[in-house]
Protein backbone atom coordinates (compact mmCIF):
# COMPACT_ATOMS: atom_id res chain seq x y z
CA UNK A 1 0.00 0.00 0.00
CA UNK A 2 1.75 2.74 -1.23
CA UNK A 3 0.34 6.36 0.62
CA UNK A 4 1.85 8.39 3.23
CA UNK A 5 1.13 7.97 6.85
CA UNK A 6 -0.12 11.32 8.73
CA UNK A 7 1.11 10.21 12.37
CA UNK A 8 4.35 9.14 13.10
CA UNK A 9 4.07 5.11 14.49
CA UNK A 10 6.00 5.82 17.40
CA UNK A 11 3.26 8.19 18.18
CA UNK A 12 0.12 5.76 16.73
CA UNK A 13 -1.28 3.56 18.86
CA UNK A 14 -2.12 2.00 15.88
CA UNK A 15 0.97 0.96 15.19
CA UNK A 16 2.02 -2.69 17.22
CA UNK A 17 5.34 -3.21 18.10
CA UNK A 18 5.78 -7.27 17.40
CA UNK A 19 6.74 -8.98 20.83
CA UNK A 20 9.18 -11.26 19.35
CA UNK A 21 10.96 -8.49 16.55
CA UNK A 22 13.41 -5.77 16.33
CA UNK A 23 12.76 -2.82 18.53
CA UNK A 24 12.11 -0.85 15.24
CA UNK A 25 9.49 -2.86 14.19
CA UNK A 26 6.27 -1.78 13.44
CA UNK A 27 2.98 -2.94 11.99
CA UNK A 28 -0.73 -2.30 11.62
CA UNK A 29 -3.37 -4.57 10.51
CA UNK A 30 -6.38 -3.58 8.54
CA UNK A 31 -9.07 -5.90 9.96
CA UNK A 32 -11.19 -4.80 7.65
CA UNK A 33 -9.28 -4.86 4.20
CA UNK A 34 -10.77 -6.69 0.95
CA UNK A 35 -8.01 -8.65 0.16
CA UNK A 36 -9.62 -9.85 -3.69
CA UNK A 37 -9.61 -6.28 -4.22
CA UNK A 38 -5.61 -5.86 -3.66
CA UNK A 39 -5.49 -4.61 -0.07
CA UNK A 40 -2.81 -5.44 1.95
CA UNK A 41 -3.57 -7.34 4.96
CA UNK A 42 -0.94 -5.13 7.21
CA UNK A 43 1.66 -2.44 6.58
CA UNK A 44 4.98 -3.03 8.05
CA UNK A 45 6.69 0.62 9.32
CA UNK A 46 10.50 0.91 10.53
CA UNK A 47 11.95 3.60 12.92
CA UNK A 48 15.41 3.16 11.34
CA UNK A 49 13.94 3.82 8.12
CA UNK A 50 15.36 0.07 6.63
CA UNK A 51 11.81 -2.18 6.32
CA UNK A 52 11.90 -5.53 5.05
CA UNK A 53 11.28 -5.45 1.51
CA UNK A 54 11.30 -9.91 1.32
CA UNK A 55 10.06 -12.07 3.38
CA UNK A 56 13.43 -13.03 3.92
CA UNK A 57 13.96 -9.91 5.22
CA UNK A 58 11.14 -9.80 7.47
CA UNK A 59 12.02 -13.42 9.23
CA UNK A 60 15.32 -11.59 10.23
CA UNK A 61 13.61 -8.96 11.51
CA UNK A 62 11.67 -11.16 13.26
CA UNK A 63 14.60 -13.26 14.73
CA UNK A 64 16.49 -9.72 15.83
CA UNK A 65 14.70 -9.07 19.09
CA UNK A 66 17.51 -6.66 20.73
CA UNK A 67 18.93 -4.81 17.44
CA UNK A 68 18.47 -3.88 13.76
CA UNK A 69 19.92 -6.75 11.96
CA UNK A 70 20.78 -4.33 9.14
CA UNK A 71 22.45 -1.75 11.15
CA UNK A 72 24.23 -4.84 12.94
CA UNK A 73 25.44 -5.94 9.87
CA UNK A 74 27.17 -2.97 8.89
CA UNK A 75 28.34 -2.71 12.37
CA UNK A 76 30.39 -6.01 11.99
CA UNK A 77 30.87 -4.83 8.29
CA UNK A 78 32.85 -1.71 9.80
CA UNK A 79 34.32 -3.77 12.12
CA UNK A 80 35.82 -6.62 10.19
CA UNK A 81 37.11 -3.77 7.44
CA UNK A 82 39.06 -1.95 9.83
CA UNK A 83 41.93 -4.51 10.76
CA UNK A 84 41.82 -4.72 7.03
CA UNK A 85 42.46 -1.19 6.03
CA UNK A 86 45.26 -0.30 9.11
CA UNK A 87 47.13 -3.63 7.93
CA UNK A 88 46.82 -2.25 4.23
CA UNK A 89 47.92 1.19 5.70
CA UNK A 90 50.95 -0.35 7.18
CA UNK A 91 51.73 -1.76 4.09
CA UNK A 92 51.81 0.96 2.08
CA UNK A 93 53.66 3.05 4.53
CA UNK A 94 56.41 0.30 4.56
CA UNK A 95 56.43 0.19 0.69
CA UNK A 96 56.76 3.78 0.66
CA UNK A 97 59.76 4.05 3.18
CA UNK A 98 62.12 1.61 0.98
């Protein structure tokens, strides 16, 4: 459902927080949608700004109950890289010296 949403979800009562999910994660359920007619059962909101786009996505979000699994990633993405880069930096500053 593709529209813009008047009140922010942290605000909207509206909007459930999913006991077992991401602290980010928020839905709201249209009880009374037509679903033959094309529309959506729920809408699926994220305070971060990074919501699932596959179901894929969504399990993960579902199996992250203390963190964004996205932001996490790029945490350990960040971390990993930097050993990486000052080894590289070493490297070059050796190669440079000779």
């Amino acid at each position: 459902m593709a529209g813009t949403i008047e009140t922010h979800p942290a605000e909207n009562s509206n909007w459930r927080k999913h006991k077992n999910a991401c602290p980010f994660y928020r839905e709201r359920w249209f009880p009374c949608n037509d679903v033959a007619a094309g529309e959506p059962m729920y809408q699926v909101f994220c305070l971060k700004g990074t919501p699932p786009v596959t179901a894929e996505e969504q399990a993960k979000c579902f199996r992250s109950k203390t963190c964004c699994w996205r932001l996490a990633n790029k945490k350990q993405t960040k971390t990993d890289a930097a050993p990486e880069a000052a080894r590289e930096a070493t490297e070059e500053t050796s190669l440079s010296s000779h």
